[in-house]
PDB file of N, CA and C in Angstrom:
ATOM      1  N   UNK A   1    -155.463 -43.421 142.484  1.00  0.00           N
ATOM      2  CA  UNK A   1    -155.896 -43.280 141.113  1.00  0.00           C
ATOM      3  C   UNK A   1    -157.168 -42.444 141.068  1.00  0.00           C
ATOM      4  N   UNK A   2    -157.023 -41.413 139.963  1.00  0.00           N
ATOM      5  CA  UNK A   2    -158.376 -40.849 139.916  1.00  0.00           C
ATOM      6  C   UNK A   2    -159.535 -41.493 139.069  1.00  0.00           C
ATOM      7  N   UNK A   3    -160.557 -40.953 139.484  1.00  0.00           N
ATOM      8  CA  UNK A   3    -161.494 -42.268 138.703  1.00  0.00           C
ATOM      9  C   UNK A   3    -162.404 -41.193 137.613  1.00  0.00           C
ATOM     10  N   UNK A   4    -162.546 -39.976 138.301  1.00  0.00           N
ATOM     11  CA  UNK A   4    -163.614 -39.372 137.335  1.00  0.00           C
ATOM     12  C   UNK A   4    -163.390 -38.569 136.700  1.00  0.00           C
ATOM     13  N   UNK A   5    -163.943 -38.138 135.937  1.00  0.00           N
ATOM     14  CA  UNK A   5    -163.406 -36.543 134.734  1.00  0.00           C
ATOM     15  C   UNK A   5    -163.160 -35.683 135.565  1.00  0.00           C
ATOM     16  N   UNK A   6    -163.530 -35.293 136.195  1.00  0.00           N
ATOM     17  CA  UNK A   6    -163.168 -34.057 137.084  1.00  0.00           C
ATOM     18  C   UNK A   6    -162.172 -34.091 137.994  1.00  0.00           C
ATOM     19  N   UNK A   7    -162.197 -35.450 138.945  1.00  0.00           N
ATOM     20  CA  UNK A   7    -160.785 -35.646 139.343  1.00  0.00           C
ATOM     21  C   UNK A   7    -159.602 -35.811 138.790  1.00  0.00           C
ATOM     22  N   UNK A   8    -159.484 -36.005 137.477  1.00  0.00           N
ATOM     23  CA  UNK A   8    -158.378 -36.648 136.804  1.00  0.00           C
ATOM     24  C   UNK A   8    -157.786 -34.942 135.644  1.00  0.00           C
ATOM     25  N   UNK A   9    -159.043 -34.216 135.663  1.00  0.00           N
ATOM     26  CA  UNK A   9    -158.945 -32.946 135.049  1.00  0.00           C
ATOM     27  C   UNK A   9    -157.886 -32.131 136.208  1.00  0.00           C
ATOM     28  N   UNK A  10    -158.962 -31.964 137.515  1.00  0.00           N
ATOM     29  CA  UNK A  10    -157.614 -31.364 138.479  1.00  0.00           C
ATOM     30  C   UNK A  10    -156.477 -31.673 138.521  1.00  0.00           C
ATOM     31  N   UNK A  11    -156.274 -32.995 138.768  1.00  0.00           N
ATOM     32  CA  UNK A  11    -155.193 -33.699 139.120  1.00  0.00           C
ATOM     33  C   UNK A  11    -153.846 -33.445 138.209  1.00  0.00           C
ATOM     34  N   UNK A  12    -154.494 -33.445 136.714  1.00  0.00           N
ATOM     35  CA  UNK A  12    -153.204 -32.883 135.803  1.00  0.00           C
ATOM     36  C   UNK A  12    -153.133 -31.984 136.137  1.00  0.00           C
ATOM     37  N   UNK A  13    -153.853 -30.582 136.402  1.00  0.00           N
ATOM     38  CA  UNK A  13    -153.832 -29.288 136.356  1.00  0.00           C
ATOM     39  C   UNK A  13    -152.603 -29.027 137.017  1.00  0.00           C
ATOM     40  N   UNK A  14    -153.217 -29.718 138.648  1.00  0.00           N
ATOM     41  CA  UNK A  14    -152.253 -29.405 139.243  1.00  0.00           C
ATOM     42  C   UNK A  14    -150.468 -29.915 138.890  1.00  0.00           C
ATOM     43  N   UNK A  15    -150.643 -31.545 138.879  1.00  0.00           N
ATOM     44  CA  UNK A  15    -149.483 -31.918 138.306  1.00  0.00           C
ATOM     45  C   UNK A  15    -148.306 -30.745 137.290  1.00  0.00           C
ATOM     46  N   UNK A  16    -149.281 -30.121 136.446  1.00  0.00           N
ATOM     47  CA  UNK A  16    -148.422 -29.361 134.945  1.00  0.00           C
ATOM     48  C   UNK A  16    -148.268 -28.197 136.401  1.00  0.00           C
ATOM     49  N   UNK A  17    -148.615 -27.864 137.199  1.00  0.00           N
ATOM     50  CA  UNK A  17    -148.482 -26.637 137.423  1.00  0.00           C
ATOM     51  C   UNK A  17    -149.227 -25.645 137.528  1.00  0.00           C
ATOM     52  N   UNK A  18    -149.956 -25.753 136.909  1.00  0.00           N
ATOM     53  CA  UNK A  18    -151.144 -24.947 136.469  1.00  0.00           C
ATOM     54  C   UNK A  18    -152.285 -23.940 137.663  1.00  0.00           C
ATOM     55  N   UNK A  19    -152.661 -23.023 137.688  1.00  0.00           N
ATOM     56  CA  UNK A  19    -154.031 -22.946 138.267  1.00  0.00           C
ATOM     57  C   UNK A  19    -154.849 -22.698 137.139  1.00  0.00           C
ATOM     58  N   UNK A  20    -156.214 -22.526 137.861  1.00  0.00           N
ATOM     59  CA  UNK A  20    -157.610 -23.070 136.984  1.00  0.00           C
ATOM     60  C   UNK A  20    -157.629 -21.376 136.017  1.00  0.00           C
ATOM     61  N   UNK A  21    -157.425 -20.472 136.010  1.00  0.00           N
ATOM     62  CA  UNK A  21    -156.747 -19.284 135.416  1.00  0.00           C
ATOM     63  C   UNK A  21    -156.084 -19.718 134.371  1.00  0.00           C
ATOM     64  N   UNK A  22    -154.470 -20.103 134.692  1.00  0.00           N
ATOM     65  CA  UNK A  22    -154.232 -20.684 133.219  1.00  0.00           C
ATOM     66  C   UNK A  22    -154.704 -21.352 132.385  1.00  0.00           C
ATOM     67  N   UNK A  23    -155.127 -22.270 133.130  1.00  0.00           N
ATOM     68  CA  UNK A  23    -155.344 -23.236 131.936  1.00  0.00           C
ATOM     69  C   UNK A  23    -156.994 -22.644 131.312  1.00  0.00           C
ATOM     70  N   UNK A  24    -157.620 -21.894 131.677  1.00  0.00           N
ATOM     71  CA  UNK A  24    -158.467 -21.453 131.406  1.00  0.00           C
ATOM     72  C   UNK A  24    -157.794 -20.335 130.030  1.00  0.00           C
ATOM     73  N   UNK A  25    -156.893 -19.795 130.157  1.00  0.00           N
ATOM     74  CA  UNK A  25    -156.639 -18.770 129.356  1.00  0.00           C
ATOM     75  C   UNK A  25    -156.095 -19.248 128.076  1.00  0.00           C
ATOM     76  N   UNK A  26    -155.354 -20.802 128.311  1.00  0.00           N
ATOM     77  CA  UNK A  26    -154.582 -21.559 127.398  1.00  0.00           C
ATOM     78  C   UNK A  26    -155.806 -22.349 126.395  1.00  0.00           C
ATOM     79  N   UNK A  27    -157.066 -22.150 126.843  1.00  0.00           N
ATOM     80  CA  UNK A  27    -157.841 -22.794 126.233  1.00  0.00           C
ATOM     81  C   UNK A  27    -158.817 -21.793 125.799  1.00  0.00           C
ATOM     82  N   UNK A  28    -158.890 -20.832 126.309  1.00  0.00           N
ATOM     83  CA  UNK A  28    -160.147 -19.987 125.797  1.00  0.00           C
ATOM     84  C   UNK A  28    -161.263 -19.860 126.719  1.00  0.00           C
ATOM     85  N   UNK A  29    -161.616 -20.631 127.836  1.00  0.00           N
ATOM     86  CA  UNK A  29    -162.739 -20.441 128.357  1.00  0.00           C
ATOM     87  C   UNK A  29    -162.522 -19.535 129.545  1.00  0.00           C
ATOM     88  N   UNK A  30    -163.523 -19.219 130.382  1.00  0.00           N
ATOM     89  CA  UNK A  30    -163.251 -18.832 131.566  1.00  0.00           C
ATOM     90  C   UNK A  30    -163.058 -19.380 133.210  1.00  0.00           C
ATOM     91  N   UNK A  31    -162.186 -18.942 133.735  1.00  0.00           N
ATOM     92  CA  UNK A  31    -161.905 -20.107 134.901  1.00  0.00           C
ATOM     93  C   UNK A  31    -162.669 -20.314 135.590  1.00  0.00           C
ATOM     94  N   UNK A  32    -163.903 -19.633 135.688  1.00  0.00           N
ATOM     95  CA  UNK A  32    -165.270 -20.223 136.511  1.00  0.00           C
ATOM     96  C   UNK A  32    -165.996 -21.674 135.505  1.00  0.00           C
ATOM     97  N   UNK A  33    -165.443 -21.348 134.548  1.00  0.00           N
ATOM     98  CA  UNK A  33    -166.006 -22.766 133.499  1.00  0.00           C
ATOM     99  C   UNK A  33    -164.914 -23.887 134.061  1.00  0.00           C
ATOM    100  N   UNK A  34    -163.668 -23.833 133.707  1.00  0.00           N
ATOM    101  CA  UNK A  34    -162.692 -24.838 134.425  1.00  0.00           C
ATOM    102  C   UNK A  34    -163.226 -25.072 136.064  1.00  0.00           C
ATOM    103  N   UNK A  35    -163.445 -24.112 136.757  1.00  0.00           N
ATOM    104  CA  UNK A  35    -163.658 -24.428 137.980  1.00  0.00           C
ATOM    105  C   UNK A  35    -165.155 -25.056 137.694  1.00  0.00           C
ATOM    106  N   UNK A  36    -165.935 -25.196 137.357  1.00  0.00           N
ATOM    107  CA  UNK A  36    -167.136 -25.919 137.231  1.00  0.00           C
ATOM    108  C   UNK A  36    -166.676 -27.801 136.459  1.00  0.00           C
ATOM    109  N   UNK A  37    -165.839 -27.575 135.283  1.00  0.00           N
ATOM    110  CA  UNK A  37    -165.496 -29.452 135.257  1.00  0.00           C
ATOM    111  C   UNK A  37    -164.866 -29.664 136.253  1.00  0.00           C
ATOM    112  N   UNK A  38    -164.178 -29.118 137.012  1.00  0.00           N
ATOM    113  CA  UNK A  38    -163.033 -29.685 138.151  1.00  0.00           C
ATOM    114  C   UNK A  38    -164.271 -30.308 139.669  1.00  0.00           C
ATOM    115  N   UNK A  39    -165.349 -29.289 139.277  1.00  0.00           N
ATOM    116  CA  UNK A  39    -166.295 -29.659 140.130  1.00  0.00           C
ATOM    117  C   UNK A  39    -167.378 -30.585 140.731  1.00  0.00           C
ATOM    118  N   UNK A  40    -167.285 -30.936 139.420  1.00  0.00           N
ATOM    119  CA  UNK A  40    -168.182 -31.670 138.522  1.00  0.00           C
ATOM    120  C   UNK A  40    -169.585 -31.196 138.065  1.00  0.00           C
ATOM    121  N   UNK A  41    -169.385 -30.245 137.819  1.00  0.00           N
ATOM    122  CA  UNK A  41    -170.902 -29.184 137.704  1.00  0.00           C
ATOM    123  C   UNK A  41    -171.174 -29.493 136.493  1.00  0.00           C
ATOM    124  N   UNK A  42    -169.849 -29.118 135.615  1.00  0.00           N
ATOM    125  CA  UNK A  42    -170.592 -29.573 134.331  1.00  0.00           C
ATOM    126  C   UNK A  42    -168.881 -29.964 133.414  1.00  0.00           C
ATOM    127  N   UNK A  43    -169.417 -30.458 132.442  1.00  0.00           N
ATOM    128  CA  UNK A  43    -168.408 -31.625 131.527  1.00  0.00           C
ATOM    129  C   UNK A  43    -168.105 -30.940 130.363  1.00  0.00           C
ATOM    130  N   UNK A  44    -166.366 -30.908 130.133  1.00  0.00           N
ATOM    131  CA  UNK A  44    -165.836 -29.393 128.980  1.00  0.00           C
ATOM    132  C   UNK A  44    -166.446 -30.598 127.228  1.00  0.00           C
ATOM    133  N   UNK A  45    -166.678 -29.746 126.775  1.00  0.00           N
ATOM    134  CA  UNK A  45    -167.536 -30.087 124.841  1.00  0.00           C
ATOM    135  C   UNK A  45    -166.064 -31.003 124.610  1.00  0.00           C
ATOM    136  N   UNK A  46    -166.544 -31.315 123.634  1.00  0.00           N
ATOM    137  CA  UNK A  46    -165.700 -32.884 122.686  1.00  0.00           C
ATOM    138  C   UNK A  46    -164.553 -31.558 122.711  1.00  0.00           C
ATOM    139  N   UNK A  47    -164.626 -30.435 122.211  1.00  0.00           N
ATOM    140  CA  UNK A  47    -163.248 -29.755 121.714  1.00  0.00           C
ATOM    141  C   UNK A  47    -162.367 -29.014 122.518  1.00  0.00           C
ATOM    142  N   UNK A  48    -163.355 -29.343 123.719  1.00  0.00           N
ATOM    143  CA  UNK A  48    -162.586 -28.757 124.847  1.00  0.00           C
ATOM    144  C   UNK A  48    -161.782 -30.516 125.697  1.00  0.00           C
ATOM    145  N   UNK A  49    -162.297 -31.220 125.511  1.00  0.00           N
ATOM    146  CA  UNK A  49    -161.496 -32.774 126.006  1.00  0.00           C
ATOM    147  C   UNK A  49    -160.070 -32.919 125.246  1.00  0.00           C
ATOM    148  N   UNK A  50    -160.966 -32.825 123.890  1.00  0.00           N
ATOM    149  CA  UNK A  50    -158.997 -33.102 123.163  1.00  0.00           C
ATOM    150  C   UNK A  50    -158.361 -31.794 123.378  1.00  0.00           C
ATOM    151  N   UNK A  51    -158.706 -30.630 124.077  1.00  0.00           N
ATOM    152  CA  UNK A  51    -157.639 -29.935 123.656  1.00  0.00           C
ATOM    153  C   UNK A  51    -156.946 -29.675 125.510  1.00  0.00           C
ATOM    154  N   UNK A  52    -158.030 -30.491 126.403  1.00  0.00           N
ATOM    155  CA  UNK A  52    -157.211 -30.971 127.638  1.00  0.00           C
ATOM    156  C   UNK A  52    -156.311 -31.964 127.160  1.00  0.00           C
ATOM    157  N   UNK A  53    -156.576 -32.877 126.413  1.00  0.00           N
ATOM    158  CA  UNK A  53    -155.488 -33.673 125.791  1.00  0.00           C
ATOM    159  C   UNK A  53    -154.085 -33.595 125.429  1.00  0.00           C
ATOM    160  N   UNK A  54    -154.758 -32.650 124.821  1.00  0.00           N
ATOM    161  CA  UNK A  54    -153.206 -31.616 124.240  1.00  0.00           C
ATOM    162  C   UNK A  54    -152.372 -31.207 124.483  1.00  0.00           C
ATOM    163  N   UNK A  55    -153.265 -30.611 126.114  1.00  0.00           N
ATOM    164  CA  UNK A  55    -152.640 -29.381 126.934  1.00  0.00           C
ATOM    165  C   UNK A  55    -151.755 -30.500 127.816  1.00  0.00           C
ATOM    166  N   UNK A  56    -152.359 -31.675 128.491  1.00  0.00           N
ATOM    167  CA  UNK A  56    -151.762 -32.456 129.219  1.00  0.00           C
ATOM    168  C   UNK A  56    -151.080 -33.608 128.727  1.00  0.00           C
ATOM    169  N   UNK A  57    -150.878 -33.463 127.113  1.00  0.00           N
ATOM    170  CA  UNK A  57    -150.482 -34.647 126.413  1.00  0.00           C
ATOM    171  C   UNK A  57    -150.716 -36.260 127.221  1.00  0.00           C
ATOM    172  N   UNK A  58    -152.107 -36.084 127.316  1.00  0.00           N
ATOM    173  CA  UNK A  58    -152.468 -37.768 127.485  1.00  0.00           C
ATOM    174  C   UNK A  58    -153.473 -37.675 126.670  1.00  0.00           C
ATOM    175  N   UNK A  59    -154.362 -38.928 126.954  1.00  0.00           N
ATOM    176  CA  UNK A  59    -155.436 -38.899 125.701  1.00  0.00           C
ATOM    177  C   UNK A  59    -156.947 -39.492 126.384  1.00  0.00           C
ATOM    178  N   UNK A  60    -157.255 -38.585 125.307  1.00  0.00           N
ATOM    179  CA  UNK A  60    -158.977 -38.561 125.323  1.00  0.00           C
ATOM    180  C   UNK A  60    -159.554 -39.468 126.624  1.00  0.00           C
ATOM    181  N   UNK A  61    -159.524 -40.978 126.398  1.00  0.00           N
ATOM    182  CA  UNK A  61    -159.950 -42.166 126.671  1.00  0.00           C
ATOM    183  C   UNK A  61    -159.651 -42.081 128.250  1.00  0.00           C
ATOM    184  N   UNK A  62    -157.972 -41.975 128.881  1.00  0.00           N
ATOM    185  CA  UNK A  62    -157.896 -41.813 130.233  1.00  0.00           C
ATOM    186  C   UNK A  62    -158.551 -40.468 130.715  1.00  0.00           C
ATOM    187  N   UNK A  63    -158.747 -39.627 130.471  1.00  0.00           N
ATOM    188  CA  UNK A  63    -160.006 -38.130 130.751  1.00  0.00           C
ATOM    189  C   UNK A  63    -160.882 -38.879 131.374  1.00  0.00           C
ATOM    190  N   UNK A  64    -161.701 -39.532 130.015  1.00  0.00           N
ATOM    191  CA  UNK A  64    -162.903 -39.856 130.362  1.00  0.00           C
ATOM    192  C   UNK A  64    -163.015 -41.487 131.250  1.00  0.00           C
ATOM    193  N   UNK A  65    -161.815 -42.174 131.798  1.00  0.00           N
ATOM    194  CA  UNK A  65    -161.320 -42.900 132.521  1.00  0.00           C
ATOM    195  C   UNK A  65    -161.911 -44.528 131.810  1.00  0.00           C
ATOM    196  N   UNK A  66    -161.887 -44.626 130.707  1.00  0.00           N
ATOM    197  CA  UNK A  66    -162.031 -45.863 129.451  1.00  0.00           C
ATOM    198  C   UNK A  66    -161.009 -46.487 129.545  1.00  0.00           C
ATOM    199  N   UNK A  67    -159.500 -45.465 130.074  1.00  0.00           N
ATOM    200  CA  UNK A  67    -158.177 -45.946 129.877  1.00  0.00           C
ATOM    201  C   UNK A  67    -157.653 -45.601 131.310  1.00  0.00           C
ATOM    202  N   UNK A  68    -157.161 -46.503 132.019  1.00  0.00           N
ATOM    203  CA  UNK A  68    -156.893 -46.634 133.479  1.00  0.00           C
ATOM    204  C   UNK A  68    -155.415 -46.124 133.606  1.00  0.00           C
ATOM    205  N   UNK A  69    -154.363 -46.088 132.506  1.00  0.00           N
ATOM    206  CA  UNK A  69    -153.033 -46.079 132.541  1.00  0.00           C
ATOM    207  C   UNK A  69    -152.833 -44.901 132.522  1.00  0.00           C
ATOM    208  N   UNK A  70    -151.938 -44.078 132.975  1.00  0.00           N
ATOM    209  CA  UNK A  70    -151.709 -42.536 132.937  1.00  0.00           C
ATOM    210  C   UNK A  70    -150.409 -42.764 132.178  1.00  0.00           C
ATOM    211  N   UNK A  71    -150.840 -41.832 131.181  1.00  0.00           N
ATOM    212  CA  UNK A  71    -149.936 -41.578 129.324  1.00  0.00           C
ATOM    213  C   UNK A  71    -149.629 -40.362 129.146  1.00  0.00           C
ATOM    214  N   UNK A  72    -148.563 -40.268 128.550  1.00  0.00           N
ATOM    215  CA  UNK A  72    -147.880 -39.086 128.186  1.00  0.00           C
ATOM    216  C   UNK A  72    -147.941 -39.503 126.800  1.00  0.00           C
ATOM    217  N   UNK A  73    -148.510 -37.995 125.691  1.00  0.00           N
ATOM    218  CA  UNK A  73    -148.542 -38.146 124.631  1.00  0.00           C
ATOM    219  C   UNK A  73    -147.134 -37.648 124.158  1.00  0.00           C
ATOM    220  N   UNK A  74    -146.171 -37.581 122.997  1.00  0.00           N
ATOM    221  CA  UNK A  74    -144.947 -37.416 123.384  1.00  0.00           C
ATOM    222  C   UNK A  74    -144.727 -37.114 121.760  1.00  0.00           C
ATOM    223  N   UNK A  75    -146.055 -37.227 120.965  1.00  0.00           N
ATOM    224  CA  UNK A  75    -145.720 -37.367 119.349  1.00  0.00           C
ATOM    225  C   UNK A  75    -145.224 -35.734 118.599  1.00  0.00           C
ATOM    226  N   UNK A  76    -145.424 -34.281 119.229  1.00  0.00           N
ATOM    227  CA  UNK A  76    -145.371 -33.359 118.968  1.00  0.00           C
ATOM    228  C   UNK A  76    -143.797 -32.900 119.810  1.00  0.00           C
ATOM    229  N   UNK A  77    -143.319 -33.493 120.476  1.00  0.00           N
ATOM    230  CA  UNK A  77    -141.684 -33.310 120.948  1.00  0.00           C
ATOM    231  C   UNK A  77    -140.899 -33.362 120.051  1.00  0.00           C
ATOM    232  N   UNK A  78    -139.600 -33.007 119.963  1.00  0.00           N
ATOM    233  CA  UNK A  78    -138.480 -32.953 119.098  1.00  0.00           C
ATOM    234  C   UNK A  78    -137.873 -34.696 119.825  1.00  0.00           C
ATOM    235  N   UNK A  79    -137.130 -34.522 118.679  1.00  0.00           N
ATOM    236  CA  UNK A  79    -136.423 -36.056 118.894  1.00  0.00           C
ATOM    237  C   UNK A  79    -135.234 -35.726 120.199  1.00  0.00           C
ATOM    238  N   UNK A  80    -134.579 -34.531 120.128  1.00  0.00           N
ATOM    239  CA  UNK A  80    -133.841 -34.641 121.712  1.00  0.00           C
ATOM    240  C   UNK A  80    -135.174 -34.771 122.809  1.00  0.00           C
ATOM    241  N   UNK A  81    -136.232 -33.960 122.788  1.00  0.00           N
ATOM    242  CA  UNK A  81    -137.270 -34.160 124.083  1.00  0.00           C
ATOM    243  C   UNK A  81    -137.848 -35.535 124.016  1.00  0.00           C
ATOM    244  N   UNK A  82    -137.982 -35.996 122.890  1.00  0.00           N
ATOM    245  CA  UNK A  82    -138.469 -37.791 123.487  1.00  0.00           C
ATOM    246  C   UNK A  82    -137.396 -38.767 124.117  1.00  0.00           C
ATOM    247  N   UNK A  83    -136.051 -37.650 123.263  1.00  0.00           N
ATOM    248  CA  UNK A  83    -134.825 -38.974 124.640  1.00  0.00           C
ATOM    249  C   UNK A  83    -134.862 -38.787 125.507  1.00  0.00           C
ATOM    250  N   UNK A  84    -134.865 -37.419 125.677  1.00  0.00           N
ATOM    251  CA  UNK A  84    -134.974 -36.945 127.231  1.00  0.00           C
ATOM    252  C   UNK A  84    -136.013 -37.726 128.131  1.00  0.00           C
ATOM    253  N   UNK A  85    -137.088 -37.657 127.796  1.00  0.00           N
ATOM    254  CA  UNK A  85    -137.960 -38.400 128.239  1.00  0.00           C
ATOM    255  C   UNK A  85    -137.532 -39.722 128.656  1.00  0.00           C
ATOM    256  N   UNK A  86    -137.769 -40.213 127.121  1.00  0.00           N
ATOM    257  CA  UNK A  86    -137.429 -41.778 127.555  1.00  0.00           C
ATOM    258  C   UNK A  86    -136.088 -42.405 128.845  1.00  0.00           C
ATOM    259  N   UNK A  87    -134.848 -41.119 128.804  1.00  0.00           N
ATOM    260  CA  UNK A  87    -133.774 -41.477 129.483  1.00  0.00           C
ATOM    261  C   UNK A  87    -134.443 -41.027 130.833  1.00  0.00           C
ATOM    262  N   UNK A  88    -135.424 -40.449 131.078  1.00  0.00           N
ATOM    263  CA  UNK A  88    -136.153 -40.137 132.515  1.00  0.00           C
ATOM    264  C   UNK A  88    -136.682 -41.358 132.919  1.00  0.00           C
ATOM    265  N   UNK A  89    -137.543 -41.826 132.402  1.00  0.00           N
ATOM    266  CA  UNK A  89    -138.197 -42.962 132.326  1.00  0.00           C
ATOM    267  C   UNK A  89    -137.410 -44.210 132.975  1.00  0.00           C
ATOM    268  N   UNK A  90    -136.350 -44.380 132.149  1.00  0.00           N
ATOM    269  CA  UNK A  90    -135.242 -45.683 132.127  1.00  0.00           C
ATOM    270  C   UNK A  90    -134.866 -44.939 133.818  1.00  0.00           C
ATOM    271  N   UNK A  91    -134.767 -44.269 134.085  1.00  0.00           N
ATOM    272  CA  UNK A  91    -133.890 -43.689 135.166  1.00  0.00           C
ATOM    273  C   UNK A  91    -134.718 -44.343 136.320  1.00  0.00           C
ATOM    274  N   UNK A  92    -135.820 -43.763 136.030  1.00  0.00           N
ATOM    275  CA  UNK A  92    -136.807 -43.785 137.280  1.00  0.00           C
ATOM    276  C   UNK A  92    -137.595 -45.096 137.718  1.00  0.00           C
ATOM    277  N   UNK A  93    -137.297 -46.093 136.315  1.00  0.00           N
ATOM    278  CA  UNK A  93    -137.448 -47.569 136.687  1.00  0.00           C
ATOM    279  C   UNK A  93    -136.272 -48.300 136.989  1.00  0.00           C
ATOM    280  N   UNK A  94    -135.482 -47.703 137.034  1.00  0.00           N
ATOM    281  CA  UNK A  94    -133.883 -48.689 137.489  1.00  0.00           C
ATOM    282  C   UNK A  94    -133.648 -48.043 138.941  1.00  0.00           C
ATOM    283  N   UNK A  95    -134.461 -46.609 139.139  1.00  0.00           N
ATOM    284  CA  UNK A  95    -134.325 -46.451 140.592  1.00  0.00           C
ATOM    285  C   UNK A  95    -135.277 -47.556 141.397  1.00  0.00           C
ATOM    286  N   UNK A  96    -136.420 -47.568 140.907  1.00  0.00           N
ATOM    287  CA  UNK A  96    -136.910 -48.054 141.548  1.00  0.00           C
ATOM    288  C   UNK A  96    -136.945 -49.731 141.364  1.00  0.00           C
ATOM    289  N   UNK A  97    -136.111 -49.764 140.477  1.00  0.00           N
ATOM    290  CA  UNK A  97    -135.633 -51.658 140.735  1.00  0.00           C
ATOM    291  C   UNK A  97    -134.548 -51.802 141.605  1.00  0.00           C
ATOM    292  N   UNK A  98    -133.842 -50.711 142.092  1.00  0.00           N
ATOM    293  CA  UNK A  98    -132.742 -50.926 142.946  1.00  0.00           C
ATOM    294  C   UNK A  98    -133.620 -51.009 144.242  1.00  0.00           C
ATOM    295  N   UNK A  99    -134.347 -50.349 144.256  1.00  0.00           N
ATOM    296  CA  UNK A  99    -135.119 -49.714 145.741  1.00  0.00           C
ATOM    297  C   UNK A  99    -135.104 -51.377 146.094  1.00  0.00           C
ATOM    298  N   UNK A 100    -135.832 -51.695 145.268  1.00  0.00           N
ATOM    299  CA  UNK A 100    -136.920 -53.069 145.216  1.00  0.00           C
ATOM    300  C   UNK A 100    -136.017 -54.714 145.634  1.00  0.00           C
ATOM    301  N   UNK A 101    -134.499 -54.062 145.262  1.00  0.00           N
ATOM    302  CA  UNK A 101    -133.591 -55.495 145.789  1.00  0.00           C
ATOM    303  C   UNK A 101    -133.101 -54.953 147.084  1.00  0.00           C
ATOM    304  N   UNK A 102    -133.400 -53.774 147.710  1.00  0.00           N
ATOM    305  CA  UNK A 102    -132.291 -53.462 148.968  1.00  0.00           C
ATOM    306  C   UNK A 102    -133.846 -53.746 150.277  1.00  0.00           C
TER     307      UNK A 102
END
């Protein structure tokens, strides 16, 4: 589990795919600025948090690690992409309840 803003900033980055370039370009700043929160040099403004939010659809609160649970925000998907989701979800806990009786 990551514990700090900066670890938990990389950690999606990488997760989505991302290098510190994109997501720098997807937001407006420059990737020596991303590479500085990832660093912990310095901490992105209130409008740069929600719009990591955005970018990584989780929220505010786990960023700033208030919220321990890792969330997928899911409210801006179409109704086929939240089944999709959700039928991922169901998938990947019935795999791993099978795992769990063998």
């Amino acid at each position: 589990m990551k514990n700090s803003l900066y670890e938990r900033i990389h950690d999606l980055r990488e997760r989505s795919g991302m290098t510190q370039t994109d997501l720098a370009m997807r937001m407006g700043v420059t990737r020596s600025g991303v590479n500085a929160w990832e660093m912990g040099i310095s901490k992105p403004s209130l409008d740069n948090l929600i719009t990591l939010s955005r970018i990584f659809h989780t929220t505010t609160d786990y960023l700033l690690g208030i919220e321990n649970e890792d969330v997928i925000i899911i409210n801006n998907f179409s109704m086929e992409e939240k089944e999709l989701v959700t039928r991922l979800v169901r998938y990947i806990e019935n795999s791993r309840n099978m795992d769990a009786e063998h």
